[in-house]
Protein backbone atom coordinates (compact mmCIF):
# COMPACT_ATOMS: atom_id res chain seq x y z
CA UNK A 1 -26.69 -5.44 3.66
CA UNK A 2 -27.66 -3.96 0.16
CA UNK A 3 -27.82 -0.71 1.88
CA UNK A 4 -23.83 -1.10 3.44
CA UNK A 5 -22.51 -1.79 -0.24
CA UNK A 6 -23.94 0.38 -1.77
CA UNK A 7 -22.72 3.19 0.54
CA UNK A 8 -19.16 1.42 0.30
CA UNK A 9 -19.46 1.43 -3.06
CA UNK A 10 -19.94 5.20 -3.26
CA UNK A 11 -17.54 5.84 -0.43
CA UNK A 12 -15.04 3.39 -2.57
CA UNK A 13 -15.46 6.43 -5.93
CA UNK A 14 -15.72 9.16 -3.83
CA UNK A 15 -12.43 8.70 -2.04
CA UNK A 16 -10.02 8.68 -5.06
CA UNK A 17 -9.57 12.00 -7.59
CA UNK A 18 -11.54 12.23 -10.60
CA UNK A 19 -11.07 8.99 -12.66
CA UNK A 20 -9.63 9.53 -16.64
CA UNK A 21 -9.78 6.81 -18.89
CA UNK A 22 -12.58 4.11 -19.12
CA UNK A 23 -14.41 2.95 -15.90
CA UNK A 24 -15.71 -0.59 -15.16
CA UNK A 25 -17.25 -2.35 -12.26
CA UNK A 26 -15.90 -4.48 -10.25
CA UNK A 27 -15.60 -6.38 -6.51
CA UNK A 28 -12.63 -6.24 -4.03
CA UNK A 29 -12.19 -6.61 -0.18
CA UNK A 30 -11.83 -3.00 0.88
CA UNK A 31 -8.90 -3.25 2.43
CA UNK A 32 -9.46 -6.84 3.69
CA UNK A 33 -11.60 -9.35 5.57
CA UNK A 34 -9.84 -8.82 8.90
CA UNK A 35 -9.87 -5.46 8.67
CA UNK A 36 -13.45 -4.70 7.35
CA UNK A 37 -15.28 -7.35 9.73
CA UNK A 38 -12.92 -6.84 12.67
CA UNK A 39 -12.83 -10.84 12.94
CA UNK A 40 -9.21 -12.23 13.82
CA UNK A 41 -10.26 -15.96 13.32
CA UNK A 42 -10.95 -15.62 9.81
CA UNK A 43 -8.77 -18.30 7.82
CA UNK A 44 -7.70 -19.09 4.02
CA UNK A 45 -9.48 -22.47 4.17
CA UNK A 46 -7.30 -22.95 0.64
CA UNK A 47 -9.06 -20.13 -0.95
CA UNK A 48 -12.71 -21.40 -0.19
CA UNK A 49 -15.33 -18.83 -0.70
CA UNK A 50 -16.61 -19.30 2.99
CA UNK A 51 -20.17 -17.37 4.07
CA UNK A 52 -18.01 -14.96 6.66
CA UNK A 53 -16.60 -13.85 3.39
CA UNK A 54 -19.94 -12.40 1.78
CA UNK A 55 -20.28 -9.09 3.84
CA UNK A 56 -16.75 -7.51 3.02
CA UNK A 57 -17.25 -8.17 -0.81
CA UNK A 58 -17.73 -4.17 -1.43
CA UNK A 59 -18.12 -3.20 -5.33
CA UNK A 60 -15.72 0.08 -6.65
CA UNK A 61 -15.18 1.50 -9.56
CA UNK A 62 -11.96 0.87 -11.16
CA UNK A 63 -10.67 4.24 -13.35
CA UNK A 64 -8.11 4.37 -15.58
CA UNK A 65 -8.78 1.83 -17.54
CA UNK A 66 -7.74 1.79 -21.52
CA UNK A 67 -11.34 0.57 -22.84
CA UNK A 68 -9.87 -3.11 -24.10
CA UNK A 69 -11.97 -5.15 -21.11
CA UNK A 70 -8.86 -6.54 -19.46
CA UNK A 71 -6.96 -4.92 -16.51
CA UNK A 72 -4.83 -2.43 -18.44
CA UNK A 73 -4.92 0.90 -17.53
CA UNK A 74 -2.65 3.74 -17.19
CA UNK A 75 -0.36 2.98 -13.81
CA UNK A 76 -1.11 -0.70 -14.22
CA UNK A 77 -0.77 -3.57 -16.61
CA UNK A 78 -2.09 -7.47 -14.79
CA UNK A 79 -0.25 -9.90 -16.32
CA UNK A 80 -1.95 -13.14 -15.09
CA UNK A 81 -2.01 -16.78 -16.34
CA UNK A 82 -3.02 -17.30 -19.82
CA UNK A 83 -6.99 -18.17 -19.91
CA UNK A 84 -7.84 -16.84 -16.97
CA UNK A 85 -7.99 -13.45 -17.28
CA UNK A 86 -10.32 -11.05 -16.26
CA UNK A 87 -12.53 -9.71 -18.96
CA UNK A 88 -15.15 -6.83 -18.14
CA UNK A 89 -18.55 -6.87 -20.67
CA UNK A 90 -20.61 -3.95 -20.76
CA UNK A 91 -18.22 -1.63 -17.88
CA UNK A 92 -18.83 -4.56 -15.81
CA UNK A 93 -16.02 -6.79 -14.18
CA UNK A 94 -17.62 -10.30 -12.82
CA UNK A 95 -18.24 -10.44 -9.33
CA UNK A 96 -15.72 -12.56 -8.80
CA UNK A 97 -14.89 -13.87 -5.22
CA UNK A 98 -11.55 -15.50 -3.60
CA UNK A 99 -11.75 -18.52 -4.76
CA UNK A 100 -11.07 -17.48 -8.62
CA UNK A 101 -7.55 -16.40 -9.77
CA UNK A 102 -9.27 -13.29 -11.11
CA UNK A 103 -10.44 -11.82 -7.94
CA UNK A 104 -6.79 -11.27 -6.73
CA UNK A 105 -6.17 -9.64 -10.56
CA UNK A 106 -9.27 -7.24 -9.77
CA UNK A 107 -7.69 -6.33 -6.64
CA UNK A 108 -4.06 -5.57 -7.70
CA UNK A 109 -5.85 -3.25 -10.18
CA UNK A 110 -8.05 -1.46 -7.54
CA UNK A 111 -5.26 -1.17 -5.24
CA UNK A 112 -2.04 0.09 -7.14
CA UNK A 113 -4.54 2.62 -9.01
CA UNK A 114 -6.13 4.05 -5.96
CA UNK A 115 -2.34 4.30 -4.22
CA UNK A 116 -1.36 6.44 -7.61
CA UNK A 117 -4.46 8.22 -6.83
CA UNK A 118 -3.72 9.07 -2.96
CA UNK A 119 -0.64 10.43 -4.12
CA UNK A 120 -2.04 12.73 -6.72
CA UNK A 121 -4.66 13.66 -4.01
CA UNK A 122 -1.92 14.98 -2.14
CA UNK A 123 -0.69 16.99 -5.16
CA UNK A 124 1.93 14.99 -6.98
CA UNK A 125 1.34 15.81 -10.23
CA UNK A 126 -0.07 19.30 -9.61
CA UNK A 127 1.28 21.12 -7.07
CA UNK A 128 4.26 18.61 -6.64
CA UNK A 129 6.04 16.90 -9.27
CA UNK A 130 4.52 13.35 -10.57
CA UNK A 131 5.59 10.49 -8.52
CA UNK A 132 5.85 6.91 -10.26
CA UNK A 133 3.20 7.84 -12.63
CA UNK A 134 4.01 4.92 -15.17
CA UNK A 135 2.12 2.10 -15.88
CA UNK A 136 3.97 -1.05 -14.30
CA UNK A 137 3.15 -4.53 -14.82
CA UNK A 138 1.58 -6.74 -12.03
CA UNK A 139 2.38 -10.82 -11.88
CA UNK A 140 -0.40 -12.43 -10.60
CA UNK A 141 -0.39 -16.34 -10.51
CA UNK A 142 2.94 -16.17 -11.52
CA UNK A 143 4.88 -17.20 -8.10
CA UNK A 144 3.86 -19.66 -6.05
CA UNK A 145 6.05 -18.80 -2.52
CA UNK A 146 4.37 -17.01 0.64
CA UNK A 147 6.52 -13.73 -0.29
CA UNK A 148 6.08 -10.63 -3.07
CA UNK A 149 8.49 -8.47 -4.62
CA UNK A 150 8.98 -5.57 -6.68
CA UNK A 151 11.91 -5.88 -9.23
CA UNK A 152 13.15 -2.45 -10.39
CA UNK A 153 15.13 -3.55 -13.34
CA UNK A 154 11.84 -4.80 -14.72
CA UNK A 155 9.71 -2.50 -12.96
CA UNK A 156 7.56 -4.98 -11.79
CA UNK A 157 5.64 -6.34 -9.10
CA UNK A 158 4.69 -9.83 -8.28
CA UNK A 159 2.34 -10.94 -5.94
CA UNK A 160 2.94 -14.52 -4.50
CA UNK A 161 -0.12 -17.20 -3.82
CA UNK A 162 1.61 -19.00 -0.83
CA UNK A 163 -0.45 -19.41 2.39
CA UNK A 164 -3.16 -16.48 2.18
CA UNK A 165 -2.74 -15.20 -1.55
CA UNK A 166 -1.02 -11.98 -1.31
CA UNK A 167 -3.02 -9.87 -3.73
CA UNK A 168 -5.85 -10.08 -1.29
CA UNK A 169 -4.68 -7.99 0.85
CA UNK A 170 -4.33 -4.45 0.00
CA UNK A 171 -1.86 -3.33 2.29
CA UNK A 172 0.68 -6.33 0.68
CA UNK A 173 0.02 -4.81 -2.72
CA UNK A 174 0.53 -0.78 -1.49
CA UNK A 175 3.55 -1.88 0.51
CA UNK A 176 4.93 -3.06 -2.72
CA UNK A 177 3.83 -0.64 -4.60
CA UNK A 178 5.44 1.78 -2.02
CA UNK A 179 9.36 0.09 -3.35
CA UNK A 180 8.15 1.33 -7.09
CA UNK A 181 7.30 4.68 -5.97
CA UNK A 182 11.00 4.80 -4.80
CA UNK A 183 12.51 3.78 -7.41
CA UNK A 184 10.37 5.90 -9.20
CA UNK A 185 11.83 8.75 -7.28
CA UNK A 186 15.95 7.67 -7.04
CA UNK A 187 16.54 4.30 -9.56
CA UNK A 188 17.32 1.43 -7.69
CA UNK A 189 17.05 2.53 -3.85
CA UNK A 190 17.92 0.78 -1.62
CA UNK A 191 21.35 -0.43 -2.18
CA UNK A 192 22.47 -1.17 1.66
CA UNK A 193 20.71 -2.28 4.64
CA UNK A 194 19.90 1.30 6.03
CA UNK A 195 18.06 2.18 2.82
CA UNK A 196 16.46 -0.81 2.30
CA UNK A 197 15.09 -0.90 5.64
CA UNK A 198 13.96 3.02 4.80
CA UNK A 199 12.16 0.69 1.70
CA UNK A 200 10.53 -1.50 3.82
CA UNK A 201 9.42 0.84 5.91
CA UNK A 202 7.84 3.35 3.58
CA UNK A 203 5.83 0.59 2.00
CA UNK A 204 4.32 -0.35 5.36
CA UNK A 205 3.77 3.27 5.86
CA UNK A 206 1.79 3.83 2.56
CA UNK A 207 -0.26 1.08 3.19
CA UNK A 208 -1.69 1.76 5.87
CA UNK A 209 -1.93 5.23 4.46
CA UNK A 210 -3.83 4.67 1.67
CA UNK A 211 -5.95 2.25 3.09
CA UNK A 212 -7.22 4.46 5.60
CA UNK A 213 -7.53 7.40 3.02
CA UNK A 214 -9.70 4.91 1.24
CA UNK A 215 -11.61 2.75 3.70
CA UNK A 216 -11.59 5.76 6.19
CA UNK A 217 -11.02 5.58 9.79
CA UNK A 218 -11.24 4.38 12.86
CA UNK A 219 -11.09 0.99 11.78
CA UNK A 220 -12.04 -2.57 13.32
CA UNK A 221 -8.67 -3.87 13.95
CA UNK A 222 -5.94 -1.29 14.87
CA UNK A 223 -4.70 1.06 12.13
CA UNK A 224 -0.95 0.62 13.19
CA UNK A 225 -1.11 -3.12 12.38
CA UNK A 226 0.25 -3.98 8.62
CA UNK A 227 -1.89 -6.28 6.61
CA UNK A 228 -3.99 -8.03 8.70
CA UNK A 229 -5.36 -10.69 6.33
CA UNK A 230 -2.23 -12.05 5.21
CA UNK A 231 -0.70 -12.53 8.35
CA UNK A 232 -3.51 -14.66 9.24
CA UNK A 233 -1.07 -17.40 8.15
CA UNK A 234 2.02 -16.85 9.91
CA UNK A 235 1.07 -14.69 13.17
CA UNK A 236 -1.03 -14.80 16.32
CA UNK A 237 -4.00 -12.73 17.09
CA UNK A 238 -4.37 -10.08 16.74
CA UNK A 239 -2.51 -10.32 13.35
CA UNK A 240 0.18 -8.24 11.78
CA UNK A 241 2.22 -8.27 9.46
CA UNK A 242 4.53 -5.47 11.23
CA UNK A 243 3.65 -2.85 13.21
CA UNK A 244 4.10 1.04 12.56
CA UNK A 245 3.77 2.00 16.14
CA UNK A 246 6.93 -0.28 17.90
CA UNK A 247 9.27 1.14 20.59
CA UNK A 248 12.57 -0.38 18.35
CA UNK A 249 15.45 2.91 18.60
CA UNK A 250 18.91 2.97 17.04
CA UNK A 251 21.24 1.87 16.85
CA UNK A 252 20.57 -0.95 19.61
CA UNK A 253 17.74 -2.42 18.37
CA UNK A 254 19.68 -3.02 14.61
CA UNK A 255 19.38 -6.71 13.74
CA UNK A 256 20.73 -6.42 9.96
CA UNK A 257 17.19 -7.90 8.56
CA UNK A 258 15.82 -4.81 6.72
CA UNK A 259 12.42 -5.65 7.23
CA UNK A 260 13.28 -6.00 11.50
CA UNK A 261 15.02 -3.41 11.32
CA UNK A 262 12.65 -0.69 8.89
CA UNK A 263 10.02 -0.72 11.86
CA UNK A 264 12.76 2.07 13.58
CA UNK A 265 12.04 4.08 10.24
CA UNK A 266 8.40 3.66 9.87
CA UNK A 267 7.77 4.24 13.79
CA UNK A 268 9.23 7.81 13.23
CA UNK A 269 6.89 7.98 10.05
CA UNK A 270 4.25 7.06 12.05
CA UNK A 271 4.49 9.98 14.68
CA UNK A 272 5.35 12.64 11.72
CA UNK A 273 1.72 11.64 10.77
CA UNK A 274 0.35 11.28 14.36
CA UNK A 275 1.81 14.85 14.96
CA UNK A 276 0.87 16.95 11.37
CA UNK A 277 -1.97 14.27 10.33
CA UNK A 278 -2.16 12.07 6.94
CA UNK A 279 -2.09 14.97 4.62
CA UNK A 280 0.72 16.85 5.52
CA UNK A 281 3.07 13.93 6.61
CA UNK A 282 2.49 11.95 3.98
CA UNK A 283 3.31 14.64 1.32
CA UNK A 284 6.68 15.70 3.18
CA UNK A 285 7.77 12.05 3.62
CA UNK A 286 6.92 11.40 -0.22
CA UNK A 287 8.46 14.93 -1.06
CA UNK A 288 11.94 14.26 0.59
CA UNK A 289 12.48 11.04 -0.83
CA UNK A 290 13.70 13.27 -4.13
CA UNK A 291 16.22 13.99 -2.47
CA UNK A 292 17.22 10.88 -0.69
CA UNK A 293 20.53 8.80 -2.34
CA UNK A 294 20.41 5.35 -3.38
CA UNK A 295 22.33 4.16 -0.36
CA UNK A 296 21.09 6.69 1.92
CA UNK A 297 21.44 6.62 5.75
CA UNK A 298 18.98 6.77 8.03
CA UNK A 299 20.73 9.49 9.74
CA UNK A 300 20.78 11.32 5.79
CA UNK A 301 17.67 10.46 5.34
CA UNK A 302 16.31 12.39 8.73
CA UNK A 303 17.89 15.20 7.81
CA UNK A 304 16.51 15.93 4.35
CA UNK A 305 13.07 15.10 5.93
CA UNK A 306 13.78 17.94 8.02
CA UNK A 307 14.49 19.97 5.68
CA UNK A 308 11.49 19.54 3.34
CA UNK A 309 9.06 19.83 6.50
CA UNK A 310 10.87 23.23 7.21
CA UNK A 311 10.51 23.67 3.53
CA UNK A 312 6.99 23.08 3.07
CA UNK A 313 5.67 23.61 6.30
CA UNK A 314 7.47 26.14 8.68
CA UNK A 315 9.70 25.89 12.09
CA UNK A 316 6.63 23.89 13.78
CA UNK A 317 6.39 21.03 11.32
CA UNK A 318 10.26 20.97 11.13
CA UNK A 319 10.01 20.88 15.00
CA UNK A 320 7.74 17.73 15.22
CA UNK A 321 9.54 15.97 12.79
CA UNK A 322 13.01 15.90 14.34
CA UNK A 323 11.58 14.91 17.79
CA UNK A 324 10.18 11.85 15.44
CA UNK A 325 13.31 11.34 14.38
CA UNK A 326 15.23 12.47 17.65
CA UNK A 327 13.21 9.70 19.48
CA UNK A 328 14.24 6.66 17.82
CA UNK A 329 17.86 7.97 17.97
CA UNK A 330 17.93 8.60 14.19
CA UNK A 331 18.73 12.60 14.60
């Protein structure tokens, strides 16, 4: 067991870009319990730091940090409730575990700093230009509801502690993250129910994005499945939050419930990455989103995707992309 965290541990560094700013120590799930251990009858228990827990503990290295101990770096501020927040001593975090409030701080940390981090992997910053490379604050403790939320007129993100707590999961923080890189990109999008659902399902789509460019894959429960821990609370096995890999098409399938009705987006996401692979999907998808409008269509939408695949990649990649589109009668 030593031996598997350790190597998770350096697998946990390795997979981000070269870290700036302080570094300190710390403990996450990596993404989460479900996933790691591949065990669907795992449950919150109220937060009880059960023995199944222990093996997907996994220590990282969290970069970017501004040197003062607490979880401030530069894409990420925790704001948590006063007196119990985490401290690092010596470039060492705790090894804290679920059942303290600063576990879930730890994570939204990790998590929204390795997303930045994916992103600048696939050249934003560098060959691309930056994408939602500003430090945003993150509410932990602050809500108490089953449900998380990013507000763009604060630029914030709040994770919510009802049923399992949401910062726990790394795919709830990404997909949140995911509406900040958007607005990042065009201020306030999502203004109708075509481009929120777009919102909703980018977010799903960079979670399980940059949780397999982190964790790596093939994975113990399947990849397509969106935040498997959480769900735990309101789904049957196998859980899921959503799924990226539905047969939903438009405009038949159109319920008027963004989230319902983003899994026709992020299905068509989902075979742009199935067809080019994580690295060039992901940075097209990102990459046309400059040019999406705040109230976009999905039909709009498709189109400038196109465009930037031809752009970046050439008739084949262009070619791939529409079918993706084509299929669930977006094109």
């Amino acid at each position: 067991m030593r031996y598997f965290l350790a190597l998770t541990a350096a697998i946990a560094t390795i997979g981000a870009a070269s870290p700036s700013g302080t570094t300190a120590t710390a403990t996450v799930f990596y993404p989460n319990p479900v996933q790691q251990l591949g065990d669907q009858n795992l449950t919150d228990a109220k937060d009880a730091d059960l023995p199944a827990f222990a093996p997907a503990y996994t220590g990282v290295t969290l970069t970017d940090l501004d040197g003062s101990g607490t979880l401030t770096g530069r894409y990420v501020r925790v704001k948590s409730t006063t007196g119990k927040a985490a401290q690092a001593v010596g470039g060492a975090f705790p090894a804290y575990h679920r059942d303290a409030d600063q576990f879930e701080q730890v994570m939204g940390y990790y998590w929204v700093t390795t997303a930045q981090r994916y992103l600048q992997s696939l050249g934003f910053g560098s060959r691309f230009r930056p994408v939602n490379q500003r430090q945003i604050e993150l509410r932990i403790d602050q809500y108490g509801g089953d449900n998380s939320f990013f507000r763009d007129d604060k630029a914030n993100i709040t994770l919510g502690k009802g049923g399992v707590d949401d910062a726990e999961d790394a795919e709830v923080i990404v997909h949140e993250y995911g509406h900040s890189v958007q607005d990042g990109q065009v201020t306030g999008f999502g203004t109708n129910l075509e481009s929120g659902s777009i919102g909703e399902a980018f977010g799903d789509y960079l979670a399980v994005a940059v949780s397999s460019w982190a964790t790596g894959v093939p994975t113990r429960t399947d990849e397509a499945c969106v935040a498997d821990w959480d769900s735990t609370s309101y789904s049957a096995a196998p859980h899921c939050l959503r799924r990226l890999d539905g047969t939903k098409h438009y405009p038949e399938d159109v319920v008027g419930e963004v989230h319902a009705d983003g899994e026709i987006w992020s299905r068509a996401l989902w075979d742009i990455r199935t067809a080019l692979g994580d690295t060039k999907a992901t940075t097209l998808i990102v990459e046309a989103q400059f040019g999406f409008a705040k109230d976009t269509s999905f039909r709009a939408a498709a189109q400038q995707t196109v465009a930037t695949a031809q752009s970046l990649y050439g008739n084949a990649a262009a070619t791939a992309v529409t079918k993706a589109f084509t299929d669930r009668g977006l094109l």
